[in-house]
PDB file of N, CA and C in Angstrom:
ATOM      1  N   UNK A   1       0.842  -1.171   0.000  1.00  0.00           N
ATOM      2  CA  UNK A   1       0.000   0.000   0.000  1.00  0.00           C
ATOM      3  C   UNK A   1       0.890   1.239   0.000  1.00  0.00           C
ATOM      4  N   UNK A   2       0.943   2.166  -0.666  1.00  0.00           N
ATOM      5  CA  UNK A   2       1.339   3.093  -1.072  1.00  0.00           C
ATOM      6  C   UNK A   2       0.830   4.749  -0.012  1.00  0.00           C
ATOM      7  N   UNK A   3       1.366   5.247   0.587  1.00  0.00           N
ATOM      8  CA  UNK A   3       0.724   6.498   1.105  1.00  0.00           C
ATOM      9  C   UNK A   3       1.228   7.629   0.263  1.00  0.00           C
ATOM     10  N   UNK A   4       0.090   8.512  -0.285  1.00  0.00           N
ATOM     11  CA  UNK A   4       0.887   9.627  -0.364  1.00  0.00           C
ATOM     12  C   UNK A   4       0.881  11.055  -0.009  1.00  0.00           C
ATOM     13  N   UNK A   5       2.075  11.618  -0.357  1.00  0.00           N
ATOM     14  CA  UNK A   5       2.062  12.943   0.806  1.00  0.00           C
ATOM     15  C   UNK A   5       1.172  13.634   0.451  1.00  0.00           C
ATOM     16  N   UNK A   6       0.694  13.802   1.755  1.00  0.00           N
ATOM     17  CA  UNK A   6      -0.465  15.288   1.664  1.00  0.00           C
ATOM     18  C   UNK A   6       0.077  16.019   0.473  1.00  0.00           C
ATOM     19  N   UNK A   7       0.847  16.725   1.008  1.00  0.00           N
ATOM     20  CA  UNK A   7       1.419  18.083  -0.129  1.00  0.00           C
ATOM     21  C   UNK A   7       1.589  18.096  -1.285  1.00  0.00           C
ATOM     22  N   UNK A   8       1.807  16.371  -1.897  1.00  0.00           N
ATOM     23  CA  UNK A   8       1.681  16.545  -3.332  1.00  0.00           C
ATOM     24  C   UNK A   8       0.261  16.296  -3.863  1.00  0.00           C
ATOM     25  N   UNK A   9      -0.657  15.869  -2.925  1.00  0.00           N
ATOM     26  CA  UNK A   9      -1.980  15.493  -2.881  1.00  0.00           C
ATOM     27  C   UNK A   9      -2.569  17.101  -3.442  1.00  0.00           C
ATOM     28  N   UNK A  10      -2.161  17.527  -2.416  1.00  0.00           N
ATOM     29  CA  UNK A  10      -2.759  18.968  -2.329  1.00  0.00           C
ATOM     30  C   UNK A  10      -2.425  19.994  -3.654  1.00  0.00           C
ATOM     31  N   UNK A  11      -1.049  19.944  -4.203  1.00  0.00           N
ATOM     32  CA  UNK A  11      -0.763  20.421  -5.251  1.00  0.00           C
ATOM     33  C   UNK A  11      -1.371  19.704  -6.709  1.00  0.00           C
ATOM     34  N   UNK A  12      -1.820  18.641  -6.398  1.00  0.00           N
ATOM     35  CA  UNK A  12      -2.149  17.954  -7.873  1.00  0.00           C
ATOM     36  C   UNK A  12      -4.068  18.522  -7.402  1.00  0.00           C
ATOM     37  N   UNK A  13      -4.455  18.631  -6.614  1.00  0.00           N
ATOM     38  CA  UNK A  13      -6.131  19.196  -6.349  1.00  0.00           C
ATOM     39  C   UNK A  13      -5.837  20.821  -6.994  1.00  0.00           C
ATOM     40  N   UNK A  14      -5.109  21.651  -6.741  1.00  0.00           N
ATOM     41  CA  UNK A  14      -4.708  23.070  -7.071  1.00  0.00           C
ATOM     42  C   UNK A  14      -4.743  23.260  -8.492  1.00  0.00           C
ATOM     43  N   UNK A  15      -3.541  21.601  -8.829  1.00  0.00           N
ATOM     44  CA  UNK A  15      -3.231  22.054 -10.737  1.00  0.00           C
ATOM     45  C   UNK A  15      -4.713  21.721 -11.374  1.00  0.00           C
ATOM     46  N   UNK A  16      -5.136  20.941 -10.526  1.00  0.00           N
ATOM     47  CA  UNK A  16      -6.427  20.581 -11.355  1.00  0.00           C
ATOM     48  C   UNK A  16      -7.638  21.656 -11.423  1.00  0.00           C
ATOM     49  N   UNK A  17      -7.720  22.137 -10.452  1.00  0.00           N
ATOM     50  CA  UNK A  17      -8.943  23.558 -10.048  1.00  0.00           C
ATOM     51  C   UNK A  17      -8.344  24.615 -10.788  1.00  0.00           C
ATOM     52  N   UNK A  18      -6.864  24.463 -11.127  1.00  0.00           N
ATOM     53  CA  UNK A  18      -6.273  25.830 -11.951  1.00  0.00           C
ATOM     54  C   UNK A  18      -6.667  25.469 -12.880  1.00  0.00           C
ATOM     55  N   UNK A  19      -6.524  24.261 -13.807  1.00  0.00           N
ATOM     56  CA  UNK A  19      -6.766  24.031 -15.380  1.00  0.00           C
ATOM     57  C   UNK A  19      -8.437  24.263 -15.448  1.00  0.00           C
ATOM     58  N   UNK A  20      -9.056  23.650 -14.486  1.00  0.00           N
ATOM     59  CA  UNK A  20     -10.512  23.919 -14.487  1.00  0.00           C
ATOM     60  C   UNK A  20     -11.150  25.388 -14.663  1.00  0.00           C
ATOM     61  N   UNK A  21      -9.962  26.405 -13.885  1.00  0.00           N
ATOM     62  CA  UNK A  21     -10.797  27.876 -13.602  1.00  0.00           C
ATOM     63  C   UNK A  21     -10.474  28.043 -15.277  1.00  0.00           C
ATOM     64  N   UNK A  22      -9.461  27.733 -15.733  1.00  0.00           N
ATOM     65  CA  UNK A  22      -8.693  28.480 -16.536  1.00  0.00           C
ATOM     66  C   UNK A  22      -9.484  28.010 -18.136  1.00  0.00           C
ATOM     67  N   UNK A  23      -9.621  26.835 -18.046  1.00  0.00           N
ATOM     68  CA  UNK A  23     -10.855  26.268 -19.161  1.00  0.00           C
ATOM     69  C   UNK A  23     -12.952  26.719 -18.720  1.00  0.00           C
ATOM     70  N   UNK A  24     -12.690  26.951 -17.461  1.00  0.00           N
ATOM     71  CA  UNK A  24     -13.795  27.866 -17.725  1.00  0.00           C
ATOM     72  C   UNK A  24     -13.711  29.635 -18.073  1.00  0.00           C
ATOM     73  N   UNK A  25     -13.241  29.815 -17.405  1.00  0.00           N
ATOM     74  CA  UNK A  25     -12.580  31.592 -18.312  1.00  0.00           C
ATOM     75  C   UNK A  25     -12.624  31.484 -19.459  1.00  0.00           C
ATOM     76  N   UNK A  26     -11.739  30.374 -19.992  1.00  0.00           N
ATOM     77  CA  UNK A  26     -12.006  30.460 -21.793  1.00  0.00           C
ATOM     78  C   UNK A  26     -13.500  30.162 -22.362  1.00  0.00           C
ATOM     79  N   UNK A  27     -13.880  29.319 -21.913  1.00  0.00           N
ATOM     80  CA  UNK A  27     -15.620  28.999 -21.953  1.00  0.00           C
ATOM     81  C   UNK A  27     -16.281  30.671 -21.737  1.00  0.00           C
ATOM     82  N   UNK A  28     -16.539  31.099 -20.961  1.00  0.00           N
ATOM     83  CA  UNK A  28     -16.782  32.265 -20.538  1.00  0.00           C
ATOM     84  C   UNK A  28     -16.703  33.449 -21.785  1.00  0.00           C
ATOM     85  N   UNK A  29     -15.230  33.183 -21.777  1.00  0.00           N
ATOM     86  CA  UNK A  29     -15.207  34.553 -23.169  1.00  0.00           C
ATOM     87  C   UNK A  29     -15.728  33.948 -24.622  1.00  0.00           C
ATOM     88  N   UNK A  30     -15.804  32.850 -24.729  1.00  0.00           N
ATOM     89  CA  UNK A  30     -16.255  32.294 -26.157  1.00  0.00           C
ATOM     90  C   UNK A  30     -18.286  32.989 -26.104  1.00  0.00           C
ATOM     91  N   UNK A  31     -18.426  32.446 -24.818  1.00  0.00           N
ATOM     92  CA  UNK A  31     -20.101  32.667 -25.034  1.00  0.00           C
ATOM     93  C   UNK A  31     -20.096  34.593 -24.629  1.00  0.00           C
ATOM     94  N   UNK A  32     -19.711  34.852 -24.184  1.00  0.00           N
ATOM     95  CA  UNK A  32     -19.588  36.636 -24.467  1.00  0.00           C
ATOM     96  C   UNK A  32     -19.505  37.227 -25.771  1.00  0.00           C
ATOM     97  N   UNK A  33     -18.177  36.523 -26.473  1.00  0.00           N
ATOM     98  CA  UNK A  33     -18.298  36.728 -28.339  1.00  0.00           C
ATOM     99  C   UNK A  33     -19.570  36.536 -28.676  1.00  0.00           C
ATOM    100  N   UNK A  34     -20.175  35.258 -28.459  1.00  0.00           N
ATOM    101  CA  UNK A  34     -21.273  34.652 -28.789  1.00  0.00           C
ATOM    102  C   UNK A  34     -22.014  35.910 -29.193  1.00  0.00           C
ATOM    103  N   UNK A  35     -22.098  36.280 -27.980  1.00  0.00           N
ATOM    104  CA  UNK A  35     -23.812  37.054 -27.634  1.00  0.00           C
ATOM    105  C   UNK A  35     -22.805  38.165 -28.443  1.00  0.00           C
ATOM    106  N   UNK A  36     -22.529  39.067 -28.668  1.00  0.00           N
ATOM    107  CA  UNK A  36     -22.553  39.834 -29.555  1.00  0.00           C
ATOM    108  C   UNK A  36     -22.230  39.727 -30.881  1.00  0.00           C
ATOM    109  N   UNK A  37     -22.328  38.911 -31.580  1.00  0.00           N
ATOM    110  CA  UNK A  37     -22.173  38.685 -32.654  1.00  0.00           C
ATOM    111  C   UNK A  37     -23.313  38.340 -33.241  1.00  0.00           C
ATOM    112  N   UNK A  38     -23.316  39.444 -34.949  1.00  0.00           N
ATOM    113  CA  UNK A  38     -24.941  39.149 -35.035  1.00  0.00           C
ATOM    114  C   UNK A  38     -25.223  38.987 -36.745  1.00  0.00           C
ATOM    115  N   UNK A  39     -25.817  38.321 -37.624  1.00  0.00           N
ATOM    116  CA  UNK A  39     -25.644  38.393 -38.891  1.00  0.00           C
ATOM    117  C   UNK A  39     -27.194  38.864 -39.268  1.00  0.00           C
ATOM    118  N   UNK A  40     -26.405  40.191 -40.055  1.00  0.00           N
ATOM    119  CA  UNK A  40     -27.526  40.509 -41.032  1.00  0.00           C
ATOM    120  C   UNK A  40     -28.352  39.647 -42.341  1.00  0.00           C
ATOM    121  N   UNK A  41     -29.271  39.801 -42.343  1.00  0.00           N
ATOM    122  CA  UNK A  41     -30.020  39.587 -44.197  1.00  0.00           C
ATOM    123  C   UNK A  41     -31.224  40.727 -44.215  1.00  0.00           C
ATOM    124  N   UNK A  42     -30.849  41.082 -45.592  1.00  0.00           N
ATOM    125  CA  UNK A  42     -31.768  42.006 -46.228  1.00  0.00           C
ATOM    126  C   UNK A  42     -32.086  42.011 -47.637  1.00  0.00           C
ATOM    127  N   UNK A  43     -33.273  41.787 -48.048  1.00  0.00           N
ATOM    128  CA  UNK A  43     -33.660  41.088 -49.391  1.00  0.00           C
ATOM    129  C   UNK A  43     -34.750  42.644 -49.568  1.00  0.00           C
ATOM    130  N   UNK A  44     -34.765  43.529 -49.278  1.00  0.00           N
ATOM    131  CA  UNK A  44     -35.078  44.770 -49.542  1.00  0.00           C
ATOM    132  C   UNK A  44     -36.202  44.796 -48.342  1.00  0.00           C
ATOM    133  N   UNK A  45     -37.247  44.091 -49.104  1.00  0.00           N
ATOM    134  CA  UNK A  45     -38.623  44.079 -48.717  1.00  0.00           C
ATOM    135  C   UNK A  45     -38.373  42.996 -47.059  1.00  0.00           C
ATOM    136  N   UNK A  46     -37.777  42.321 -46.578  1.00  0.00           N
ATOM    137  CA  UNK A  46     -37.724  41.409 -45.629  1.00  0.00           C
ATOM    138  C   UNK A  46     -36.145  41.682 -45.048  1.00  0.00           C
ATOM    139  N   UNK A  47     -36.152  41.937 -43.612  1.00  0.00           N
ATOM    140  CA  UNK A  47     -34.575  42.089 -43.324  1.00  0.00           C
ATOM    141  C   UNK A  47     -35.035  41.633 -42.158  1.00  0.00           C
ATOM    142  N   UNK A  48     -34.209  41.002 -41.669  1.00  0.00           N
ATOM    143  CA  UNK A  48     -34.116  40.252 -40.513  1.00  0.00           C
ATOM    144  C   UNK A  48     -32.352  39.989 -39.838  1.00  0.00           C
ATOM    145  N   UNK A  49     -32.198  40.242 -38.320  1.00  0.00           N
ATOM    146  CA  UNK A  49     -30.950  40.342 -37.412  1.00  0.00           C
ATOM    147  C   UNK A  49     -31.300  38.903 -36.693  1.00  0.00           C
ATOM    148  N   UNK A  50     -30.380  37.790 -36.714  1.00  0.00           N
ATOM    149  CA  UNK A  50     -30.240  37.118 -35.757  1.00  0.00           C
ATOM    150  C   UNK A  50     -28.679  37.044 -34.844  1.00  0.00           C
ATOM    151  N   UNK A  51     -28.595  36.501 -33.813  1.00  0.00           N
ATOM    152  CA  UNK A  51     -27.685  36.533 -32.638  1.00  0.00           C
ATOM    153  C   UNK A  51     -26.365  34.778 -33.079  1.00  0.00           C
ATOM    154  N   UNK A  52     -25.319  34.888 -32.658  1.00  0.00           N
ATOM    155  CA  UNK A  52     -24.719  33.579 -33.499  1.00  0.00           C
ATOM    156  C   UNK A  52     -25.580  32.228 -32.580  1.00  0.00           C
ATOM    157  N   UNK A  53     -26.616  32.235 -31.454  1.00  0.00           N
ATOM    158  CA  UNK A  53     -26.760  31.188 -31.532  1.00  0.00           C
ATOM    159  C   UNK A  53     -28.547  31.298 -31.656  1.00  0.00           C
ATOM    160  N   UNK A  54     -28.597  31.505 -32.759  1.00  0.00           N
ATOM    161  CA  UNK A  54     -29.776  31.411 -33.989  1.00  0.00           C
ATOM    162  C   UNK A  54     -31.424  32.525 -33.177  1.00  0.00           C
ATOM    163  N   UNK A  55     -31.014  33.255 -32.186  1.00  0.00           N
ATOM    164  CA  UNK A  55     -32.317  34.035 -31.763  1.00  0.00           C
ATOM    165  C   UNK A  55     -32.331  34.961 -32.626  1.00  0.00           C
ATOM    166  N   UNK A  56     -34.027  35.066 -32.971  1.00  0.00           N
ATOM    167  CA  UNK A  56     -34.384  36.157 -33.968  1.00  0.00           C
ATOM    168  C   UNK A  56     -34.094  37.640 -32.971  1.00  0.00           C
ATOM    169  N   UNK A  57     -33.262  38.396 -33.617  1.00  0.00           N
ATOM    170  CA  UNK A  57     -33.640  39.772 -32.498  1.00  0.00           C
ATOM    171  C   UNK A  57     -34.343  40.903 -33.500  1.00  0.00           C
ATOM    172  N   UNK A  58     -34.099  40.660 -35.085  1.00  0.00           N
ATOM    173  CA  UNK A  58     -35.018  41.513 -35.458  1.00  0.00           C
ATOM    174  C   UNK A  58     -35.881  40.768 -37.213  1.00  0.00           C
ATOM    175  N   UNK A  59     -37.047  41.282 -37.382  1.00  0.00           N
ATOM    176  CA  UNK A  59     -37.172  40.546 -38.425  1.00  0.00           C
ATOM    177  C   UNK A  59     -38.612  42.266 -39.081  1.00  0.00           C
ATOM    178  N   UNK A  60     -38.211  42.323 -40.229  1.00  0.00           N
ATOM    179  CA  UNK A  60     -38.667  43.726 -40.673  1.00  0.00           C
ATOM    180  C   UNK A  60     -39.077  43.299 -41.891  1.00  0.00           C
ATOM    181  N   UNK A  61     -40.578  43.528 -41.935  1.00  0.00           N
ATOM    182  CA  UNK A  61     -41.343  43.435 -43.159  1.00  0.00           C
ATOM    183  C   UNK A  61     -41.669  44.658 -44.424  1.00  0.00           C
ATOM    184  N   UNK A  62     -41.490  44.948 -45.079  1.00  0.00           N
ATOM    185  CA  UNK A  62     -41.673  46.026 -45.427  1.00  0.00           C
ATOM    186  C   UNK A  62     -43.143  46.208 -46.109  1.00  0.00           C
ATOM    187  N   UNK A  63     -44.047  47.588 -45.808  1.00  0.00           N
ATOM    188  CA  UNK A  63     -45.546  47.708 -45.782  1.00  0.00           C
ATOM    189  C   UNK A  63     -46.136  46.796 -46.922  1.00  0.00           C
ATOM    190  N   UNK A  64     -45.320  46.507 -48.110  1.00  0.00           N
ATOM    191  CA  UNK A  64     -46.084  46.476 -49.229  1.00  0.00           C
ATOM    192  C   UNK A  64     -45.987  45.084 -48.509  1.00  0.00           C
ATOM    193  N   UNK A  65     -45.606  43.972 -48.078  1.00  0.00           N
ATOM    194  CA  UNK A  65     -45.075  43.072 -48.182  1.00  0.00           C
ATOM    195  C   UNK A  65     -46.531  41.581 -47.629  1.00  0.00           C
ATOM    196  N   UNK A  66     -47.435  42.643 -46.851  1.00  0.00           N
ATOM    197  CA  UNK A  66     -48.342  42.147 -45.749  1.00  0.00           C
ATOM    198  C   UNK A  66     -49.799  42.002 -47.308  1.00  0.00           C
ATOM    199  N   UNK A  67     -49.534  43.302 -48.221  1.00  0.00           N
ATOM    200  CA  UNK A  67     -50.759  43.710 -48.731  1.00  0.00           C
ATOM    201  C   UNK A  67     -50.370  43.000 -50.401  1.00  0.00           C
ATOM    202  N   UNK A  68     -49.060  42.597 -50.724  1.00  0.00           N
ATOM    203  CA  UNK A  68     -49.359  42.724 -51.956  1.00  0.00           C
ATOM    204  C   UNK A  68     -48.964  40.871 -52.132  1.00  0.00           C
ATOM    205  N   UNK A  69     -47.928  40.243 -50.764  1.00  0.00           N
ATOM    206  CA  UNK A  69     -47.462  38.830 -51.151  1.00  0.00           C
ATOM    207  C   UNK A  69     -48.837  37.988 -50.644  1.00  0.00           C
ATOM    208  N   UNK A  70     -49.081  37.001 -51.779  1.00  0.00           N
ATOM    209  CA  UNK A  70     -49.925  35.793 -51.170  1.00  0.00           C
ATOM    210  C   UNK A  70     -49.230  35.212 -49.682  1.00  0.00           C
ATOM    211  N   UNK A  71     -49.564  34.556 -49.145  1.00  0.00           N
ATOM    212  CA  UNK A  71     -49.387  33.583 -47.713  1.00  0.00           C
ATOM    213  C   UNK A  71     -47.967  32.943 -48.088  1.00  0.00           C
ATOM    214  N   UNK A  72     -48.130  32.286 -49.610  1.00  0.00           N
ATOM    215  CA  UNK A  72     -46.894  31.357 -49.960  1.00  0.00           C
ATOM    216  C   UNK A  72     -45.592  32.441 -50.758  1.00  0.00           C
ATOM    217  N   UNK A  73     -46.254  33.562 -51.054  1.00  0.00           N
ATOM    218  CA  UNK A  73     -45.046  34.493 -51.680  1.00  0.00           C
ATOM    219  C   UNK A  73     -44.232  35.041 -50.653  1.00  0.00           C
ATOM    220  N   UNK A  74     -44.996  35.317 -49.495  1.00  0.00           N
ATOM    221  CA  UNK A  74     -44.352  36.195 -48.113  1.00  0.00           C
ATOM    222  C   UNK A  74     -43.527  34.963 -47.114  1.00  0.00           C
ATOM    223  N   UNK A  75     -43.841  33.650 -47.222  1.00  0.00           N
ATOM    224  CA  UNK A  75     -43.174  32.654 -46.422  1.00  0.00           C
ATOM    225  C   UNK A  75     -42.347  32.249 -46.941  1.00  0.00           C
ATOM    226  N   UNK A  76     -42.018  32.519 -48.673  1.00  0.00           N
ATOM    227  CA  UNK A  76     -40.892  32.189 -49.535  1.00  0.00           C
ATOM    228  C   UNK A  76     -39.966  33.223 -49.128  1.00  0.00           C
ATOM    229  N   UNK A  77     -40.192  34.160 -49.360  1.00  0.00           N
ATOM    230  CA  UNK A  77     -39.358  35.466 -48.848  1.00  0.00           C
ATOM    231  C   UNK A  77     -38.884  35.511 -47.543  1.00  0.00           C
ATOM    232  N   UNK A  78     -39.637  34.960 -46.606  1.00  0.00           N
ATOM    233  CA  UNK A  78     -39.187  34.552 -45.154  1.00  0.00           C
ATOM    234  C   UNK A  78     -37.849  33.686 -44.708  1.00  0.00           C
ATOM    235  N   UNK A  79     -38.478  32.954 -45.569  1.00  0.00           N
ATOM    236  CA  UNK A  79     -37.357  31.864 -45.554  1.00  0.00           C
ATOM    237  C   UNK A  79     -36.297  31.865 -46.555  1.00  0.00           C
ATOM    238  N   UNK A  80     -36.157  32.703 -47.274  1.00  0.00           N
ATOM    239  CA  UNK A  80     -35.058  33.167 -48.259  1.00  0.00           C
ATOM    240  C   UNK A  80     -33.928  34.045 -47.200  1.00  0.00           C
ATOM    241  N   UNK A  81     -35.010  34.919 -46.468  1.00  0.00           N
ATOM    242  CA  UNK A  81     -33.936  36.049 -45.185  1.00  0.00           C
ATOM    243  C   UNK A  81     -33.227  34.682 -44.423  1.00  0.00           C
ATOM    244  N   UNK A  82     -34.018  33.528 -44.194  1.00  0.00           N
ATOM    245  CA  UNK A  82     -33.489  32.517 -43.221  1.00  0.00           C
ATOM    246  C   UNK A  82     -32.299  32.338 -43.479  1.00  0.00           C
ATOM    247  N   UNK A  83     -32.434  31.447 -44.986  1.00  0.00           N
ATOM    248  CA  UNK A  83     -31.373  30.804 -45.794  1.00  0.00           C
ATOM    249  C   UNK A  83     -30.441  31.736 -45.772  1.00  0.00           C
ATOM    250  N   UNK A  84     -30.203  33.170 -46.391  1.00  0.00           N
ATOM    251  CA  UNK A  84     -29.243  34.272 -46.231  1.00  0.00           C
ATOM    252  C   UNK A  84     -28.241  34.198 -44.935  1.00  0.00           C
ATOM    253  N   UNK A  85     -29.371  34.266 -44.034  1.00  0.00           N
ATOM    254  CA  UNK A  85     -28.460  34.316 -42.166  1.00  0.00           C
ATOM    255  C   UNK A  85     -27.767  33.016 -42.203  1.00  0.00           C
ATOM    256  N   UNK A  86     -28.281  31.855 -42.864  1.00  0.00           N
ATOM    257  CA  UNK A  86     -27.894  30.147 -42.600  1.00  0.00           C
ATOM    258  C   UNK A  86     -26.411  30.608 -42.955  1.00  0.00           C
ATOM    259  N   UNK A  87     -26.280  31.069 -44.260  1.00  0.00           N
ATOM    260  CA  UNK A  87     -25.069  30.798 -45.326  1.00  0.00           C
ATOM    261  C   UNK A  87     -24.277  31.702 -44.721  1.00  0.00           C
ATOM    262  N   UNK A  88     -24.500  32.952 -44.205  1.00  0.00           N
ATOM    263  CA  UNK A  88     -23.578  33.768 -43.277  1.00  0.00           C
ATOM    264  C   UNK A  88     -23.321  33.709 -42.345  1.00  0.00           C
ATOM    265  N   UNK A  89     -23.701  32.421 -41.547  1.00  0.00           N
ATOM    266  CA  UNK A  89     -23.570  32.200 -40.068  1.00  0.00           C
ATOM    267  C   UNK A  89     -22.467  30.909 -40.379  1.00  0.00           C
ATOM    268  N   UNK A  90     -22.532  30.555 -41.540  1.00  0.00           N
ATOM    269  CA  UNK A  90     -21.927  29.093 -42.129  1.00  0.00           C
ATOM    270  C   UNK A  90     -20.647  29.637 -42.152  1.00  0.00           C
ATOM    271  N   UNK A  91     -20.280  30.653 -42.936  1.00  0.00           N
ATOM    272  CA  UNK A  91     -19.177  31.553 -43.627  1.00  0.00           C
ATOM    273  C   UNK A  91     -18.541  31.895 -42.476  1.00  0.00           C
ATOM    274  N   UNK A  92     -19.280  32.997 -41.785  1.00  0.00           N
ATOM    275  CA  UNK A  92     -18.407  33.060 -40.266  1.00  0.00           C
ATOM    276  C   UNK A  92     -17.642  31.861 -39.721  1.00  0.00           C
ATOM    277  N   UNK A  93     -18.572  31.456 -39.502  1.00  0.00           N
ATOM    278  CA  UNK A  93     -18.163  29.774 -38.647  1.00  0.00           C
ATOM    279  C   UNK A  93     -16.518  29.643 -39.474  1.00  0.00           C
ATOM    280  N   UNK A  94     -16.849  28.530 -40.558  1.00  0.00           N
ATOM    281  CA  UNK A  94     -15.489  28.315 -41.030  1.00  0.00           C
ATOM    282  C   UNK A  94     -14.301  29.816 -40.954  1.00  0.00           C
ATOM    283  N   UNK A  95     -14.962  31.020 -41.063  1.00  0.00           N
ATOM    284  CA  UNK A  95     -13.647  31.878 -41.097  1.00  0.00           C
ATOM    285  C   UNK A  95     -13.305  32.111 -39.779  1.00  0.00           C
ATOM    286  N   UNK A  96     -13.974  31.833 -38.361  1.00  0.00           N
ATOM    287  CA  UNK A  96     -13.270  31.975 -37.150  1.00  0.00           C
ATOM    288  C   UNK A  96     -12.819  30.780 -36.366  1.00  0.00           C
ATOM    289  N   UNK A  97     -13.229  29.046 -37.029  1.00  0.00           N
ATOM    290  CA  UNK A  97     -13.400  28.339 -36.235  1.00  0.00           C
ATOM    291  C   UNK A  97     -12.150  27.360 -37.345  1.00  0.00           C
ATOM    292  N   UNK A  98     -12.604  27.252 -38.187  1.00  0.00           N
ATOM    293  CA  UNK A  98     -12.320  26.320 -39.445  1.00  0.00           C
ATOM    294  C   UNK A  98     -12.084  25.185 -39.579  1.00  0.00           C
ATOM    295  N   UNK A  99     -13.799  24.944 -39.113  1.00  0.00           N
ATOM    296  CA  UNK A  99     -14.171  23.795 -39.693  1.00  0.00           C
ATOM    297  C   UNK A  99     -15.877  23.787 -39.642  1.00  0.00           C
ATOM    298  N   UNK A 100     -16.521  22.775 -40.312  1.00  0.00           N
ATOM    299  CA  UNK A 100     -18.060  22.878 -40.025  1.00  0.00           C
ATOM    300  C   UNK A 100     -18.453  23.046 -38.633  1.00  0.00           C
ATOM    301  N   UNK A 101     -19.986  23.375 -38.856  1.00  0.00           N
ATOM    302  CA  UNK A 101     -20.800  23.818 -37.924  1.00  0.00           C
ATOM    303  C   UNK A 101     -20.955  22.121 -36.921  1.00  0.00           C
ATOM    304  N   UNK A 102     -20.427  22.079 -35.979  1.00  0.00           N
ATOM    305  CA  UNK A 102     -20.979  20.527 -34.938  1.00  0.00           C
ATOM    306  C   UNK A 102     -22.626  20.878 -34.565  1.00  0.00           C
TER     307      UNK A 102
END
């Protein structure tokens, strides 16, 4: 049976709570980037702001858009602003991370 010293006991609990603080700090500042980072789309008539982890914070119809698109012309256009934010949230990704979206 093996005893071992307190003190190196105690220093290997320290290195470990250090690597821990120190990988949460980095955790910490990644989701701070997070939240401010925000990708535009604007297709004239439809512009819409989302946040990098996909909340709508703004989505802007423009007047004609309510009165002149059928149900299926205005949800095409909806989802065209989507697709826009998809492909620029894609683009980011690989240019800060580089590699696909997990």
């Amino acid at each position: 049976m093996t005893v071992n010293d307190p003190g190196e006991d105690r220093a290997l609990v320290e290195a470990v709570l250090a690597d821990l603080t120190a990988a949460a700090d980095r955790w910490e500042a990644l989701v701070s980037e997070a939240e401010h980072i925000t990708y535009t789309a604007d297709l004239g008539d439809v512009r819409a702001v989302v946040n990098a982890d996909g909340r709508l914070l703004e989505l802007v119809l423009g007047a004609h858009t309510v009165t002149e698109y059928t149900h299926d012309e205005l949800a095409d256009r909806i989802n065209s602003v989507f697709a826009a934010l998809r492909d620029e949230a894609y683009a980011d990704n690989l240019a800060r991370y580089g590699s696909e979206l997990q």
